[in-house]
N, C-alpha and C. Protein backbone atom coordinates (compact mmCIF):
# COMPACT_ATOMS: atom_id res chain seq x y z
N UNK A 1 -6.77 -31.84 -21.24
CA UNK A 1 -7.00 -30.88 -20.19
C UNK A 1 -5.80 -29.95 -20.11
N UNK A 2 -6.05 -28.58 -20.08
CA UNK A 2 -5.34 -27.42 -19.74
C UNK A 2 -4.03 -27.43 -18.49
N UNK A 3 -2.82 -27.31 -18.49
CA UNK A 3 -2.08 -27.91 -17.07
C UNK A 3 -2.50 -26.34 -16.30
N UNK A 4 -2.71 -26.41 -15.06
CA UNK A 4 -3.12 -25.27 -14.36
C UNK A 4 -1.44 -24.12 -14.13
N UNK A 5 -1.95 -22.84 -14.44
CA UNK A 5 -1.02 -21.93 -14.08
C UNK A 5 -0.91 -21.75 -12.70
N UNK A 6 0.54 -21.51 -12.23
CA UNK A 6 0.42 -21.27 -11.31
C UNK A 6 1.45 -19.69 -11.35
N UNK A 7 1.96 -19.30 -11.66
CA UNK A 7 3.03 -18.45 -12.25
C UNK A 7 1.88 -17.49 -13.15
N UNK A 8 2.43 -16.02 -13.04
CA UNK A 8 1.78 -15.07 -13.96
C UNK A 8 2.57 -15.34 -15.27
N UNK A 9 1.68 -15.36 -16.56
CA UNK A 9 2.35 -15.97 -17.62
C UNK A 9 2.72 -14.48 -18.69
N UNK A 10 3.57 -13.83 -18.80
CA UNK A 10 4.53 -12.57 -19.66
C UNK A 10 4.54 -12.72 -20.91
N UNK A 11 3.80 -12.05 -21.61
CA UNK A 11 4.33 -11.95 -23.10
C UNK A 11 4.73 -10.90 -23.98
N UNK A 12 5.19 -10.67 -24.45
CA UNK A 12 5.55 -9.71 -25.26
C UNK A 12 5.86 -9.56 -27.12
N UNK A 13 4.86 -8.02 -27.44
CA UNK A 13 5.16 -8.23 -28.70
C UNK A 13 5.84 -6.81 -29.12
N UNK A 14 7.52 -6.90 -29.84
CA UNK A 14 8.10 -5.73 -30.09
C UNK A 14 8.45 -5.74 -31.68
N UNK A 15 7.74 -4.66 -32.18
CA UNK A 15 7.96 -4.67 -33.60
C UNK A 15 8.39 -3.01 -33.88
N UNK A 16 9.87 -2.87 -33.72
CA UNK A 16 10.21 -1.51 -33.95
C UNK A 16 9.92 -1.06 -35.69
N UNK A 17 9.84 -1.89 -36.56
CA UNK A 17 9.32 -1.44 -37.49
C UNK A 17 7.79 -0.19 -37.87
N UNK A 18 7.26 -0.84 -36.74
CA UNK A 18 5.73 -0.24 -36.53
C UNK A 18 5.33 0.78 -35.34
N UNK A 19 6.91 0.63 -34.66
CA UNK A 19 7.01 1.63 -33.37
C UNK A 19 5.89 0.29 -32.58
N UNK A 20 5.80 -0.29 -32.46
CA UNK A 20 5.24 -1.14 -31.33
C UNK A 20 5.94 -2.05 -30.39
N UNK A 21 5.64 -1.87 -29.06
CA UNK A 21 6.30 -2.33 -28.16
C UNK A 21 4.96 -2.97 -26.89
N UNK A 22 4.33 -3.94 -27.11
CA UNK A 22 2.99 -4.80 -26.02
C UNK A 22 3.91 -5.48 -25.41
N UNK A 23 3.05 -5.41 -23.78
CA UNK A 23 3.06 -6.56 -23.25
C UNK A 23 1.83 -7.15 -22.97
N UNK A 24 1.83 -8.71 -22.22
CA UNK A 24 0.42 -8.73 -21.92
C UNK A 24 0.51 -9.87 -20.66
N UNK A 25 -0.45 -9.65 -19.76
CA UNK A 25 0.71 -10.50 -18.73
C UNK A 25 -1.21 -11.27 -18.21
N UNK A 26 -0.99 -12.61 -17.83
CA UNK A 26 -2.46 -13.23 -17.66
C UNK A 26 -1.79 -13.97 -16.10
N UNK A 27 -2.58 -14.11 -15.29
CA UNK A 27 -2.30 -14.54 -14.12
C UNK A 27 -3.96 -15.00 -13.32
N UNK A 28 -3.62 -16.09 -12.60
CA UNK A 28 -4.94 -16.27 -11.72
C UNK A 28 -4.87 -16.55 -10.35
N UNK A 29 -6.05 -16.24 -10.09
CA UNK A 29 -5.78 -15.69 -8.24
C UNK A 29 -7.02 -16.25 -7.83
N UNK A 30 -7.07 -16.91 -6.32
CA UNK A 30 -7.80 -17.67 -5.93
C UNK A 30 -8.91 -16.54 -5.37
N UNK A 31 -10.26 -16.91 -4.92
CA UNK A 31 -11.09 -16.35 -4.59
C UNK A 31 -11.62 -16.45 -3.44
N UNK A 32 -12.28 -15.67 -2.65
CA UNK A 32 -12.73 -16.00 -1.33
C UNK A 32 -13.79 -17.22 -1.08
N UNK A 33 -14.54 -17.72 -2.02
CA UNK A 33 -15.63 -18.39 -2.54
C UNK A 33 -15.45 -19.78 -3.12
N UNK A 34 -14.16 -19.89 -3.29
CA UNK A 34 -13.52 -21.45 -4.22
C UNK A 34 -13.15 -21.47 -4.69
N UNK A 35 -13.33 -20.32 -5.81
CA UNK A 35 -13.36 -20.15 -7.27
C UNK A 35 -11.83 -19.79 -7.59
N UNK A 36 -11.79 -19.22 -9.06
CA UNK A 36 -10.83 -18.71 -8.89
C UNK A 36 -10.79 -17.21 -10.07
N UNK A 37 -10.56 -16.58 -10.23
CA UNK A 37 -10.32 -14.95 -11.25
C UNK A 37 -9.39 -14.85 -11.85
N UNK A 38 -9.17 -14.46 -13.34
CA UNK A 38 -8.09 -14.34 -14.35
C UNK A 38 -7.83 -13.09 -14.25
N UNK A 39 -7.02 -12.47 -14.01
CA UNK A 39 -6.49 -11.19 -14.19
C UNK A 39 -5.72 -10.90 -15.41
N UNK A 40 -6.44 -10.02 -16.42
CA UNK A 40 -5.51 -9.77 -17.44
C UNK A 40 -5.47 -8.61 -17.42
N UNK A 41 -3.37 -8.32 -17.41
CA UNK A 41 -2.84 -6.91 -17.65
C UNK A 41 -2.29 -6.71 -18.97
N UNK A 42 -1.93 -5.80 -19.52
CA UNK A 42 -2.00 -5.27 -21.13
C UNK A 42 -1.62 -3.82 -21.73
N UNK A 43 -0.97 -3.48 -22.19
CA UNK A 43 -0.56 -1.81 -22.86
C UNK A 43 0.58 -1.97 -23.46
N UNK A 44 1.15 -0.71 -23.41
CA UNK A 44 2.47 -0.59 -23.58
C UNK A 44 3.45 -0.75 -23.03
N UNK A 45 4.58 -1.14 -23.28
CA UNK A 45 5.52 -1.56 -22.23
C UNK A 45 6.70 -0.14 -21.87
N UNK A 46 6.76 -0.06 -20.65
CA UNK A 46 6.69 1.08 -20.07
C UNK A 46 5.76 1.62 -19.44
N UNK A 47 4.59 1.47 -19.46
CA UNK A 47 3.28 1.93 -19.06
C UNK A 47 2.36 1.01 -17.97
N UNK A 48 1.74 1.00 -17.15
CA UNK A 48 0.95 0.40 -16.45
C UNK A 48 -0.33 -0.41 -16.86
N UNK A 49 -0.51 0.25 -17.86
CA UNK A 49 -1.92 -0.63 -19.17
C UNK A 49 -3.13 -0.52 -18.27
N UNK A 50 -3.88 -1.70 -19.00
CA UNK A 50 -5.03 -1.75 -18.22
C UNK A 50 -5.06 -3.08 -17.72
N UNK A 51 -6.07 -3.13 -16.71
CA UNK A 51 -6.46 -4.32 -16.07
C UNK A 51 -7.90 -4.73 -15.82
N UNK A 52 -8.21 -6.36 -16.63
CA UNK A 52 -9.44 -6.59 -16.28
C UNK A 52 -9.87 -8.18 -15.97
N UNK A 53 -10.16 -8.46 -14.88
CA UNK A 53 -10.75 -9.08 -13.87
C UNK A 53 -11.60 -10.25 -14.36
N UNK A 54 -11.85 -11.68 -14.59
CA UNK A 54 -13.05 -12.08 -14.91
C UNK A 54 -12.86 -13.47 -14.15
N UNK A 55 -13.97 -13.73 -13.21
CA UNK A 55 -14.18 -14.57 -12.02
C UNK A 55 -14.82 -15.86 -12.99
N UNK A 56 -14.27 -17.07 -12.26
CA UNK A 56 -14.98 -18.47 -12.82
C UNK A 56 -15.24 -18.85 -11.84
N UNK A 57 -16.39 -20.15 -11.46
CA UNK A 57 -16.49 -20.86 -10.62
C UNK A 57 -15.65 -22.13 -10.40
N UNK A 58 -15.27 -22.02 -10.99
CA UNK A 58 -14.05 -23.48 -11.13
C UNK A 58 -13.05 -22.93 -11.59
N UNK A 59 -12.04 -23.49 -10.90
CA UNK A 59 -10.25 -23.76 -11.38
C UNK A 59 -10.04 -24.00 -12.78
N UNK A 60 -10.63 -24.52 -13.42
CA UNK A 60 -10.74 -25.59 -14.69
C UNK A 60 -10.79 -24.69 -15.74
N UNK A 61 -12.44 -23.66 -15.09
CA UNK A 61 -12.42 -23.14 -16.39
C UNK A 61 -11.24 -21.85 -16.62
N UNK A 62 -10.94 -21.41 -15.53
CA UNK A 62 -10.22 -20.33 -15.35
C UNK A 62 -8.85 -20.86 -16.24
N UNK A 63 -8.23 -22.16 -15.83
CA UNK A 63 -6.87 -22.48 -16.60
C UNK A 63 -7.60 -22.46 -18.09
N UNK A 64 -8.62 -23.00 -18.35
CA UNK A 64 -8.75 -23.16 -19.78
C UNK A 64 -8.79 -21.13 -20.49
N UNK A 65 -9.21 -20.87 -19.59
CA UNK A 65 -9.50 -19.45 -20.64
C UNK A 65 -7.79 -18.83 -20.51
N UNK A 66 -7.14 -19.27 -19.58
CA UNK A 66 -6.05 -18.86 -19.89
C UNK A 66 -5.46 -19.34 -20.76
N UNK A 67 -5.47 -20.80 -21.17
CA UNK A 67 -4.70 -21.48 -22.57
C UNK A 67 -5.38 -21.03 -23.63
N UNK A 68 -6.86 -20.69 -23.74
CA UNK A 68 -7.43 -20.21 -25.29
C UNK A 68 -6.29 -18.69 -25.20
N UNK A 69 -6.91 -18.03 -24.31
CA UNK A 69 -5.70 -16.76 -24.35
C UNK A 69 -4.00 -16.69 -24.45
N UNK A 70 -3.58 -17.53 -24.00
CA UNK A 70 -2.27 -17.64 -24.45
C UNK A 70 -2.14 -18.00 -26.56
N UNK A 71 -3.09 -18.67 -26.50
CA UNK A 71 -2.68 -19.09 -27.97
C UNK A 71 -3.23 -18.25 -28.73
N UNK A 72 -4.49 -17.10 -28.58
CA UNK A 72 -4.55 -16.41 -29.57
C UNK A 72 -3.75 -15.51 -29.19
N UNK A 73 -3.04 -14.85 -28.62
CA UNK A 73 -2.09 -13.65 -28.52
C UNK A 73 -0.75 -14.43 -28.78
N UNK A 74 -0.30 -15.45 -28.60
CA UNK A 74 0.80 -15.71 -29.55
C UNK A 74 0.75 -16.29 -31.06
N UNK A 75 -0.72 -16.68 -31.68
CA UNK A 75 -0.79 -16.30 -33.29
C UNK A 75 -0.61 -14.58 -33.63
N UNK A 76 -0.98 -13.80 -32.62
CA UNK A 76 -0.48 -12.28 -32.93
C UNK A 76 0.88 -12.44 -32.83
N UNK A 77 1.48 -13.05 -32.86
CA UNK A 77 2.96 -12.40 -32.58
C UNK A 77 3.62 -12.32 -31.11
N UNK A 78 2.74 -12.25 -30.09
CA UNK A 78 3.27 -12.27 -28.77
C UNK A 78 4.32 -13.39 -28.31
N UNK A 79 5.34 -13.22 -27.73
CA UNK A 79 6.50 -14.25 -26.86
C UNK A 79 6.78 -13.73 -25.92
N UNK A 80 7.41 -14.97 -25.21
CA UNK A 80 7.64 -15.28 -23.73
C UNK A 80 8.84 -14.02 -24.05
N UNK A 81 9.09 -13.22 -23.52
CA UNK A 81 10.46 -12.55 -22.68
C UNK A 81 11.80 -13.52 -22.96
């Protein structure tokens, strides 16, 4: 089982070779309903990026989509700060 986030989790990928500079930041927030919503932010660093929203009915699944997401964006290359 997934340990639940409680902390917005920061990553970053800087490859001045390629002029690239990501961040990507995943965080979850409780809901009026039980539940709970993953908020994922994302762009360039310096920039505000985008942001997009996706509601679970359970705690559970919400930590789990955050651990599948942590691990494929750090096989890209992404790290902790």
């Amino acid at each position: 089982m997934p340990k639940p986030v409680t902390e917005p989790l920061h990553l970053r990928r800087i490859d001045p070779a390629r002029n690239m500079s990501r961040f990507y930041v995943l965080s979850i927030q409780p809901t009026l309903f039980g539940g709970a919503s993953l908020v994922r932010n994302w762009g360039r660093i310096g920039t505000n990026g985008q942001v997009m929203m996706e509601t679970f009915d359970e705690r559970a699944d919400s930590d789990e989509a955050v651990s599948r997401l942590e691990r494929r964006k750090r096989k890209r290359g992404y790290m902790a700060p």
